[in-house]
C-alpha atoms as a PDB file:
ATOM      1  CA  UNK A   1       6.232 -12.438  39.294  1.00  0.00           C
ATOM      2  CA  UNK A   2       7.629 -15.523  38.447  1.00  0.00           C
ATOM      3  CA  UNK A   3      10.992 -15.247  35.840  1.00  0.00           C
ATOM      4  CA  UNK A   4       9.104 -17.432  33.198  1.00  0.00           C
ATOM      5  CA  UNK A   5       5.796 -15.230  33.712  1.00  0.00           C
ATOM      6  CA  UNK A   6       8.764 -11.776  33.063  1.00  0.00           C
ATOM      7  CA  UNK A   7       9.945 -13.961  29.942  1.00  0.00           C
ATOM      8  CA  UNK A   8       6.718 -15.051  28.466  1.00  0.00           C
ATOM      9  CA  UNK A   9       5.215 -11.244  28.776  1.00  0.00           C
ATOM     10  CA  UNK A  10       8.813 -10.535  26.915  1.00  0.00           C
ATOM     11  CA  UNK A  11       8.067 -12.761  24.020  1.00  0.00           C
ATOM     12  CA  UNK A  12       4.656 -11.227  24.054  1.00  0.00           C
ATOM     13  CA  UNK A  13       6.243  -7.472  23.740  1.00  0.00           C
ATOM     14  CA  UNK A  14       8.696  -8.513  21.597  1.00  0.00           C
ATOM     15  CA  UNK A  15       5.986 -10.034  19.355  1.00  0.00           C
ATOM     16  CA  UNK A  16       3.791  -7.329  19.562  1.00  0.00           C
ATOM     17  CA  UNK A  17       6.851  -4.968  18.371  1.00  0.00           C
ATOM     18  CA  UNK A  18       7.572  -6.968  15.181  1.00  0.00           C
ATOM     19  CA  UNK A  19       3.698  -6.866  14.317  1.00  0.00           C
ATOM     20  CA  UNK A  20       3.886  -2.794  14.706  1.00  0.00           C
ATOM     21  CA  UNK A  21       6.953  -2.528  12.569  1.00  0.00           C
ATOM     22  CA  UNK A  22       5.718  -4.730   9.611  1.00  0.00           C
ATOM     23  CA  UNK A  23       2.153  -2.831   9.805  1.00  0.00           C
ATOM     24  CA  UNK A  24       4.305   0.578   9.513  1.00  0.00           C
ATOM     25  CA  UNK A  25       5.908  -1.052   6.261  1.00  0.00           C
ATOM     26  CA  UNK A  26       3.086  -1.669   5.044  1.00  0.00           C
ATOM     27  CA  UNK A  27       1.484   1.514   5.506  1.00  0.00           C
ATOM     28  CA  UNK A  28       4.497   3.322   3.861  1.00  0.00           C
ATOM     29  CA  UNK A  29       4.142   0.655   1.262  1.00  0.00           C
ATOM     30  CA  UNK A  30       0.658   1.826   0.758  1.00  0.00           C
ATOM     31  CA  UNK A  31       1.512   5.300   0.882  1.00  0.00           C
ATOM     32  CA  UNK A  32       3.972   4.899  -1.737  1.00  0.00           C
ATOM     33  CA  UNK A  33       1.532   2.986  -3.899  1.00  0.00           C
ATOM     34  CA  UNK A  34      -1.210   5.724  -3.495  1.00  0.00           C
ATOM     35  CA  UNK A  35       0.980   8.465  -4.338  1.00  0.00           C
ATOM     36  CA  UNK A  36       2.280   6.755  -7.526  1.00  0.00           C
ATOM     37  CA  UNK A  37      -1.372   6.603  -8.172  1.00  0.00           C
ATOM     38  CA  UNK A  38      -2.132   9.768  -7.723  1.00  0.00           C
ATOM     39  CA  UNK A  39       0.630  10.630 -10.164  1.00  0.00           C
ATOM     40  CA  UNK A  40      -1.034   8.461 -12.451  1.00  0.00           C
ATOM     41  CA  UNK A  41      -4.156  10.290 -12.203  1.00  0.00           C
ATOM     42  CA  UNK A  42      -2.694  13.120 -11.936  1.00  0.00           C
ATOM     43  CA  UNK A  43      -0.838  13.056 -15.381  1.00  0.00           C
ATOM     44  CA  UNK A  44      -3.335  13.399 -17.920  1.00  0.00           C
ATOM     45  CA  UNK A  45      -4.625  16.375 -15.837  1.00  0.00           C
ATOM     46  CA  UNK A  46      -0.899  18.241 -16.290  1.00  0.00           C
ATOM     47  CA  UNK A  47      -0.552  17.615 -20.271  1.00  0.00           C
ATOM     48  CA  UNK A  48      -1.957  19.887 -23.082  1.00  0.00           C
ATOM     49  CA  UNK A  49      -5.262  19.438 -23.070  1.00  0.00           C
ATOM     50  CA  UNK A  50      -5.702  16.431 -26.220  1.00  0.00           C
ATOM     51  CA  UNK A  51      -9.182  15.733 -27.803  1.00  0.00           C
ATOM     52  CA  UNK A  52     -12.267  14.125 -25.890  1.00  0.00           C
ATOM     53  CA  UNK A  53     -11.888  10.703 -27.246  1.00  0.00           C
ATOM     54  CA  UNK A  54      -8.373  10.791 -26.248  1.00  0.00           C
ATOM     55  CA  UNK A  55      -8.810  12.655 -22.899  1.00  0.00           C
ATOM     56  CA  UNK A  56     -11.542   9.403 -22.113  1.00  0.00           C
ATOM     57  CA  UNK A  57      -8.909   6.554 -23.502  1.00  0.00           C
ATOM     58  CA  UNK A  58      -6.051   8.165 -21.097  1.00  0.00           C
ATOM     59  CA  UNK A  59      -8.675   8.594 -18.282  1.00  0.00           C
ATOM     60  CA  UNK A  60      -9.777   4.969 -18.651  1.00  0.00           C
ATOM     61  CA  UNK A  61      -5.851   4.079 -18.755  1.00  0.00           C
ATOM     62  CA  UNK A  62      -5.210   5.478 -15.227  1.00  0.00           C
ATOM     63  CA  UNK A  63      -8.301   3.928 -13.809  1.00  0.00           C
ATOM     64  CA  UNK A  64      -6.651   0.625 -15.398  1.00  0.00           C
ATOM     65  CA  UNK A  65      -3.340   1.340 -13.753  1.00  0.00           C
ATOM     66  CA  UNK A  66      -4.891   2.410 -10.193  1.00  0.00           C
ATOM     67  CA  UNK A  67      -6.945  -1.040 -10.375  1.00  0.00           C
ATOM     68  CA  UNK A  68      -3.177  -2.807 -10.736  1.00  0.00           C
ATOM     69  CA  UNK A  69      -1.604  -0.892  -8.297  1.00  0.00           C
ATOM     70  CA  UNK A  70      -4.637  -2.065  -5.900  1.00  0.00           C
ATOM     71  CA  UNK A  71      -4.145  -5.299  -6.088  1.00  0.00           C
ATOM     72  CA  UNK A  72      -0.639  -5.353  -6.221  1.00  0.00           C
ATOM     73  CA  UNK A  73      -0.472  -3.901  -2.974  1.00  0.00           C
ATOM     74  CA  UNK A  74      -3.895  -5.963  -1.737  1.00  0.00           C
ATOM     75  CA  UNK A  75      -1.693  -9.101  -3.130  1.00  0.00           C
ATOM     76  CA  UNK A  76       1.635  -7.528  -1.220  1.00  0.00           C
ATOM     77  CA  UNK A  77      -0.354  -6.912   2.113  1.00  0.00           C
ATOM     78  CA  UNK A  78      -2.270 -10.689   2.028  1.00  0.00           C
ATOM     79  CA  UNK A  79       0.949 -12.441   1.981  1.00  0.00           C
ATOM     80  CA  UNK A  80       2.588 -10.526   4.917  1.00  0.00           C
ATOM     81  CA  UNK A  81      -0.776 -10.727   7.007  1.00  0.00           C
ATOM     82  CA  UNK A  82      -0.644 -14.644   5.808  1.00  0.00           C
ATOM     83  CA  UNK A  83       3.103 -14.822   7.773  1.00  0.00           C
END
């Protein structure tokens, strides 16, 4: 093997390195935005049970706040796969 062949398939590793560690910060990213909304989901379940109508306006809430958190993170994970 030539030295610029051993270089060039260096680059290439290198490369290939910095793509795995930005797609594992971006799945811990995205792990951290699913959990928060879970947590979001999660919290009307925990509290005293209120009435219907209210239990359906909190309900709708979270589903709001998931749909945010989505494309946040959709938003977050275009512009690094953009780079």
């Amino acid at each position: 093997m030539g030295t610029e062949r051993i270089l060039r398939r260096l680059v290439e590793t290198l490369f290939s390195l910095a793509d795995t560690f930005e797609n594992l910060d971006l799945h811990a990213e995205s792990q951290g935005a699913m959990q928060e909304a879970r947590a979001l989901v999660d919290k009307p379940h925990m509290e005293i049970l209120p009435t219907s109508l209210h239990q359906h306006q909190q309900g709708f809430t979270s589903i709001k706040e998931i749909k945010y958190v989505r494309r946040v993170l959709d938003q977050h994970t275009s512009l690094h796969l953009a780079c």
